[in-house]
Protein backbone atom coordinates (compact mmCIF):
# COMPACT_ATOMS: atom_id res chain seq x y z
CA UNK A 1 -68.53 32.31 -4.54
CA UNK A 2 -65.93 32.83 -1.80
CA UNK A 3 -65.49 29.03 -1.59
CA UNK A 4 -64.71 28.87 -5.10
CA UNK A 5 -62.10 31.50 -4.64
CA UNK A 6 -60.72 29.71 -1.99
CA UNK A 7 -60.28 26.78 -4.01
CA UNK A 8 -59.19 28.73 -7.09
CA UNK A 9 -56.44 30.20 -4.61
CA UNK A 10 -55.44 26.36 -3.55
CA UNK A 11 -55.05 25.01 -6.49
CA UNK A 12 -52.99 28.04 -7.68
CA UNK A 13 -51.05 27.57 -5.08
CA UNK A 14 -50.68 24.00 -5.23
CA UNK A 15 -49.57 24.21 -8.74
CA UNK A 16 -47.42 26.60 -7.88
CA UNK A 17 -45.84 24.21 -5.28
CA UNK A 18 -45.72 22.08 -8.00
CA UNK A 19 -43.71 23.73 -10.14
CA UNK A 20 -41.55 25.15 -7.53
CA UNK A 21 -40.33 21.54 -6.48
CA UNK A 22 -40.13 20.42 -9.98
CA UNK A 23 -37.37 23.40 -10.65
CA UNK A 24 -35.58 22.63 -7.21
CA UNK A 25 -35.81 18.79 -8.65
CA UNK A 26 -34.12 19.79 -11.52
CA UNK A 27 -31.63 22.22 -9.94
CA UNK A 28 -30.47 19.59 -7.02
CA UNK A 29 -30.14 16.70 -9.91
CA UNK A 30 -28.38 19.47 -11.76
CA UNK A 31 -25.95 19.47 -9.13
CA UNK A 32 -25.73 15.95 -8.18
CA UNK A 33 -24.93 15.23 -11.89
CA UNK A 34 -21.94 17.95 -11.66
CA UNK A 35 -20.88 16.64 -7.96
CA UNK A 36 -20.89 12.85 -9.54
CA UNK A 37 -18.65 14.35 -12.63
CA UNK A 38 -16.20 15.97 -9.78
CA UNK A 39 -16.45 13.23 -7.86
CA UNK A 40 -15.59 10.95 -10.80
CA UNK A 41 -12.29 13.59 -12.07
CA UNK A 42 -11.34 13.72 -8.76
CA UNK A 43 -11.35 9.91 -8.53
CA UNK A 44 -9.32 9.85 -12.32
CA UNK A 45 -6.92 12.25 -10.74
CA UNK A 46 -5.84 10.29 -8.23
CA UNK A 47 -5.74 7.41 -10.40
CA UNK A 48 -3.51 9.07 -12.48
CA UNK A 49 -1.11 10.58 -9.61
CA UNK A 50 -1.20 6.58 -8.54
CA UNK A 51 -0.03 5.59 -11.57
CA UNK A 52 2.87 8.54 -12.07
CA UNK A 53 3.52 7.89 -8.09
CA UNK A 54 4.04 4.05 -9.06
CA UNK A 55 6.21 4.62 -12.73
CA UNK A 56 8.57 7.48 -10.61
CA UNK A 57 8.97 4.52 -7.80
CA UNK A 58 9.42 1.85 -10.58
CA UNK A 59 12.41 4.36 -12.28
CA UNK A 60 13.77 5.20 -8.63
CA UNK A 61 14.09 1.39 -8.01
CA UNK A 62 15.60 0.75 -11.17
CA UNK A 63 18.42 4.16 -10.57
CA UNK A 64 19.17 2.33 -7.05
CA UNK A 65 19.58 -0.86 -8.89
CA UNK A 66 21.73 0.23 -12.04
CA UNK A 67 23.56 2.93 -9.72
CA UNK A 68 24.55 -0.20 -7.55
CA UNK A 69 25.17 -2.99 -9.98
CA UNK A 70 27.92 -0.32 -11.54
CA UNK A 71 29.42 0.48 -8.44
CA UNK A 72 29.57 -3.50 -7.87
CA UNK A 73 31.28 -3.59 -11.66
CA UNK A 74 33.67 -0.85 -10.49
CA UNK A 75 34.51 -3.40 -7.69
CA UNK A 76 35.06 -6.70 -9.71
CA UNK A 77 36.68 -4.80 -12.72
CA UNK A 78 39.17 -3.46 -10.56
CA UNK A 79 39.95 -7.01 -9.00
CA UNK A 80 39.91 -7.85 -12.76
CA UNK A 81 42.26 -5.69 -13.86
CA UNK A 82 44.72 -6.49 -10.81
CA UNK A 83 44.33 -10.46 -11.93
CA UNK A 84 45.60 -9.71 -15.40
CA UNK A 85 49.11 -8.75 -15.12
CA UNK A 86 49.48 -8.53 -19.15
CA UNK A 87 49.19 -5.19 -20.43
CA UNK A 88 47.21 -7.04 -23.47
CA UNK A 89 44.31 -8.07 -21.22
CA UNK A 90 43.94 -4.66 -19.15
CA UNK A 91 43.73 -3.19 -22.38
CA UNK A 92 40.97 -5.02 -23.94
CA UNK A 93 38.75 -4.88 -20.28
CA UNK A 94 39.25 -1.23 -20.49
CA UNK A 95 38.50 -1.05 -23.96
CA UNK A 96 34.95 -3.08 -23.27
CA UNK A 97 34.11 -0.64 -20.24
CA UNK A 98 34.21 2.67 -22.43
CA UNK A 99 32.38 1.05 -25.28
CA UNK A 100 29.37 0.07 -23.30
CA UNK A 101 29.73 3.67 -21.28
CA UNK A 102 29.62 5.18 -25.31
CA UNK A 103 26.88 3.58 -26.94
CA UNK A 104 24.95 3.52 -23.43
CA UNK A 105 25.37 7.62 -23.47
CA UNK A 106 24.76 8.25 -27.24
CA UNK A 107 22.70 10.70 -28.03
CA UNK A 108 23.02 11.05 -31.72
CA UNK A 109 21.26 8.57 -34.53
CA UNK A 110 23.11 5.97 -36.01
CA UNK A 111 23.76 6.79 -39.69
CA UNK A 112 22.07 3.71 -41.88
CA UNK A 113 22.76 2.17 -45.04
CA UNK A 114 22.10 -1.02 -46.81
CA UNK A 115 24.00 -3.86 -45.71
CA UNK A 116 24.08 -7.39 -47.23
CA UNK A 117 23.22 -9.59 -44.50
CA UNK A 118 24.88 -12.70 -46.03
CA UNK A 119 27.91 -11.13 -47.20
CA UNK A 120 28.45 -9.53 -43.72
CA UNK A 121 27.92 -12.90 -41.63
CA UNK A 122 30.10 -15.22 -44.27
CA UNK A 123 32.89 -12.66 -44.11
CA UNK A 124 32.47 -12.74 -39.81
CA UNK A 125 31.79 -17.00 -39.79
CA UNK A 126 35.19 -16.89 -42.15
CA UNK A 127 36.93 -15.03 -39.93
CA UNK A 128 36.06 -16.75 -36.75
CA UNK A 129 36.64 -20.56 -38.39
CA UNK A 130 40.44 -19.73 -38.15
CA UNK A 131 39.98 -18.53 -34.53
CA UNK A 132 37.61 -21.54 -33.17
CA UNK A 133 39.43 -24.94 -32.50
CA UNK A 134 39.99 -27.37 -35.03
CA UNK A 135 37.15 -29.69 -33.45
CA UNK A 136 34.68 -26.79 -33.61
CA UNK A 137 32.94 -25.87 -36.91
CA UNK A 138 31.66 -22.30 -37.87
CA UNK A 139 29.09 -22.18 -40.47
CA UNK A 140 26.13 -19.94 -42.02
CA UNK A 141 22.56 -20.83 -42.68
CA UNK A 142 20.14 -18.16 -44.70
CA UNK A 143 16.55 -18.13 -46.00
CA UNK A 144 17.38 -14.98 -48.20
CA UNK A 145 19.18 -14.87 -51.34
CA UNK A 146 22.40 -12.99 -51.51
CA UNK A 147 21.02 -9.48 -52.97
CA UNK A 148 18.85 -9.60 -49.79
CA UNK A 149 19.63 -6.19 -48.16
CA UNK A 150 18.56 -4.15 -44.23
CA UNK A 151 18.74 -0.36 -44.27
CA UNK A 152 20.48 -0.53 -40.57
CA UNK A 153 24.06 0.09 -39.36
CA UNK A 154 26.43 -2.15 -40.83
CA UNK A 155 29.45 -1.55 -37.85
CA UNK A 156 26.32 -1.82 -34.78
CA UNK A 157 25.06 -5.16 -36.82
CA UNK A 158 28.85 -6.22 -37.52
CA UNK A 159 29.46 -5.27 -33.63
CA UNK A 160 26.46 -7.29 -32.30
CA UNK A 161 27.22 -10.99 -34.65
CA UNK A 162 31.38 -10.36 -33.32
CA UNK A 163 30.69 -10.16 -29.80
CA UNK A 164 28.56 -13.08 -30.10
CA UNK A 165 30.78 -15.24 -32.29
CA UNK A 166 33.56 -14.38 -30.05
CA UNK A 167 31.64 -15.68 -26.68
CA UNK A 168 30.98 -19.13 -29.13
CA UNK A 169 34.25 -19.47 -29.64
CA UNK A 170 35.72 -18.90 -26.22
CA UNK A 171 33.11 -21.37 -24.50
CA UNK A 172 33.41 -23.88 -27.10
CA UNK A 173 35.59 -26.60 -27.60
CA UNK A 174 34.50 -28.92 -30.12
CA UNK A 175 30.94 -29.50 -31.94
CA UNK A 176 29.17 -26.24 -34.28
CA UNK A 177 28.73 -22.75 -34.36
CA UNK A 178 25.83 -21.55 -36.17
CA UNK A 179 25.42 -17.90 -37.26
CA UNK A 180 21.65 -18.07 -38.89
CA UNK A 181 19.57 -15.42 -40.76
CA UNK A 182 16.07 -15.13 -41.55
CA UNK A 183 13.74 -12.36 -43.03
CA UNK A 184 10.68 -12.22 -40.74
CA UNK A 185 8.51 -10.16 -42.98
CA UNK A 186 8.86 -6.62 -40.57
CA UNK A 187 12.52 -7.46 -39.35
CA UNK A 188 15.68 -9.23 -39.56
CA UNK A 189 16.09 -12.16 -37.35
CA UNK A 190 19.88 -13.65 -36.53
CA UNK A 191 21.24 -16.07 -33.38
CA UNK A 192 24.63 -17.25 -32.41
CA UNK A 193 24.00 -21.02 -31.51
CA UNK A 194 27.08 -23.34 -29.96
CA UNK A 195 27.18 -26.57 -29.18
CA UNK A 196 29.25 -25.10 -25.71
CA UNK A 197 29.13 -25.27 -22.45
CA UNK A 198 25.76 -23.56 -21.99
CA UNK A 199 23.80 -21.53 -18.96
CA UNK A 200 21.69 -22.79 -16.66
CA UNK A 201 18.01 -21.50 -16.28
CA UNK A 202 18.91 -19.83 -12.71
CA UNK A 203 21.83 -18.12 -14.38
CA UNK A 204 20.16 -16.89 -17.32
CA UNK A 205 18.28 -13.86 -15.58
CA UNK A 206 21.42 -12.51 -14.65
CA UNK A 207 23.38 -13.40 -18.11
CA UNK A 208 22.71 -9.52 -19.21
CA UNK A 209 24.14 -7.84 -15.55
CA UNK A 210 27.48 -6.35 -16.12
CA UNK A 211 28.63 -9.07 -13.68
CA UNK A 212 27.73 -12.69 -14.24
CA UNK A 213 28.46 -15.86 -12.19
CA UNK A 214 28.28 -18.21 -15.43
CA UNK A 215 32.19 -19.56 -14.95
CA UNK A 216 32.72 -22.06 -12.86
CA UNK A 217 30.82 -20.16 -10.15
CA UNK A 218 33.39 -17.09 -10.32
CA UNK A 219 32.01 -13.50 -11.30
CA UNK A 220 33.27 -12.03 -14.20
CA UNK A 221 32.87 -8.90 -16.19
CA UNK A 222 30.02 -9.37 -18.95
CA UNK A 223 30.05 -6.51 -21.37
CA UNK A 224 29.95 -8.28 -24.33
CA UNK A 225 26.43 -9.02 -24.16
CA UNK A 226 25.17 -5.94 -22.31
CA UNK A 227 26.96 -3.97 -26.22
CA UNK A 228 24.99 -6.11 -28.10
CA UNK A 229 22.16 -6.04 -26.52
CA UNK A 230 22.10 -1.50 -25.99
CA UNK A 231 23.27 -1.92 -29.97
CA UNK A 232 20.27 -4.00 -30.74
CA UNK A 233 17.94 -1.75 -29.02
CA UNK A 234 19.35 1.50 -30.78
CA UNK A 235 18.55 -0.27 -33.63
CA UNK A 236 14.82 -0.80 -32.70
CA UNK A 237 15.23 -4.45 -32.09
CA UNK A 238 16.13 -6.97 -29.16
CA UNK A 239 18.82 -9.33 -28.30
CA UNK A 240 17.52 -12.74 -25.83
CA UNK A 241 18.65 -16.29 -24.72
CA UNK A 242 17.00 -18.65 -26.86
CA UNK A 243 15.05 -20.68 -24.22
CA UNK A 244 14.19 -24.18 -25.89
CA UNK A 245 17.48 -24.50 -27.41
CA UNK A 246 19.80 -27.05 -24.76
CA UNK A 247 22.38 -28.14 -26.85
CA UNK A 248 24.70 -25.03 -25.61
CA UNK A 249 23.59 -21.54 -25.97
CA UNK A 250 21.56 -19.56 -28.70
CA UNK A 251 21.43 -15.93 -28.28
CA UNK A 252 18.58 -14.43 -30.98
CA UNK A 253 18.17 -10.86 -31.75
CA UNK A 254 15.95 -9.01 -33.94
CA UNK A 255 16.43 -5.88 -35.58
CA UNK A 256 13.58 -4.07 -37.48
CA UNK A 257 13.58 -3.36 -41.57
C-alpha cells in the first residue's frame, strides 16, 4: 500500500512537471514570438529612417546642386548682360530670368479652359513663317480634327510651342520646322522638330541647366527651355529631347487631358 502511494505521489508529480514545462513552453514561445515581432519593427524602423536618411540626402544634394548652378547663372548672366551693349537685348535676358523665377515660385493653380489645339499652333506656325528664313519652312501636322479641344491653359500651352518655335527658328537656316499634334488617348502630345543644327548626345543631359555649352562650345543662358519645361510640369505633363530623331532637334512634350 505505501508503494502504491509512492507511485501515486510520482506520477502526480511527474504530471505535474509536465504541465508545468508545457505552460513555461508556451510562455517562453509566447515571448520569443513578441521578441521576433520587436525584433522585426525594430528592423522596419530602421529601414524606414534609411530610406528618409537617403530621400533628405538625395534633396540636400539636389539644394547644393540647384543653389550652385544659380549662383553659376548669376555669373554668366552678368557677363551676358555686359556683352550686350543694346538696351533691346538686356531687356529681353532680364525679362527671361524673372519669368522662370515666376512660374518656378507659383503657388497658385493655373486657371483652365478649352483651347483648340489646331487653331492655337496654325496661328503660332503663321506667325513664325514670317520670322524663319526664306529657305526654312514652318508647317503643322494634326491627327485631330479642328473642333478637337484640351481643358489646359491656353497662355502656359501658347508659352511652351513659342519658346520652342523661337529656338527652331534661331538655329535654323534652311530645311523644315514641324510643329505636330497628336491625341494620345489620356493626353495631348506636341514636338518642335528642325531640320537645324542639332545637339549632340553628351550635350543633351545638360540641354535643361540654366547654362548650356550647345554654341559653338560657348556657355550661354538657357531659359527658354527650363519655362517650358516648369510650364509643362504645372500642367501635369513633361517636356524631353526626342532621342531617335537626328535630322536636327525634336523637343516632345506631353500634357495630360
Amino acid at each position: 500500500m505505501m508503494m502504491s502511494g509512492y507511485c501515486v505521489i510520482a506520477v502526480v508529480l511527474v504530471m505535474a512537471m509536465a504541465l508545468a514545462l508545457l505552460v513555461m513552453y508556451h510562455h517562453w514561445h509566447k515571448q520569443i514570438d513578441e521578441l521576433q515581432l520587436r525584433n522585426d519593427e525594430l528592423v522596419r524602423q530602421r529601414a524606414d529612417d534609411g530610406r528618409e536618411l537617403k530621400k533628405l540626402r538625395c534633396q540636400n544634394e539636389r539644394l547644393v546642386d540647384d543653389v550652385r548652378e544659380r549662383r553659376h547663372f548669376m555669373y554668366w548672366a552678368a557677363r551676358e548682360l555686359n556683352e550686350h551693349t543694346d538696351a533691346q537685348s538686356r531687356d529681353a535676358i532680364i525679362d527671361k530670368m524673372v519669368e522662370l523665377t515666376y512660374y518656378e515660385n507659383l503657388a497658385e493653380e493655373l486657371p483652365l479652359g478649352f483651347v483648340y489645339v489646331n487653331q492655337l499652333c496654325r496661328e503660332l506656325v503663321d506667325e513664325y513663317q514670317k520670322r524663319a528664313p526664306e529657305s526654312v519652312l514652318v508647317d503643322y501636322k494634326s491627327s485631330m480634327p479642328d473642333f478637337y479641344a484640351v481643358h489646359t491653359n491656353r497662355e502656359c500651352l501658347e508659352k511652351v510651342v513659342r519658346n520652342l518655335l523661337e529656338n527652331a527658328v534661331k538655329y535654323t537656316v534652311k530645311g523644315l520646322i514641324r510643329v505636330e499634334a497628336n491625341d494620345q488617348v489620356d493626353c495631348l502630345e506636341v514636338s518642335v522638330s528642325d531640320t537645324g543644327c542639332g545637339i549632340s548626345q553628351e550635350r543633351r543631359k545638360a540641354i535643361f541647366s540654366l547654362l548650356n555649352p550647345v554654341r559653338h562650345m560657348k556657355r550661354r543662358i538657357s531659359t527658354g527651355l527650363n519655362i517650358s519645361r516648369t510650364l509643362v510640369e504645372r500642367l501635369g505633363g513633361s517636356l524631353y529631347i526626342d532621342p531617335h530623331y537626328t535630322k536636327g532637334t525634336s523637343v516632345k512634350f506631353s500634357i495630360a487631358i
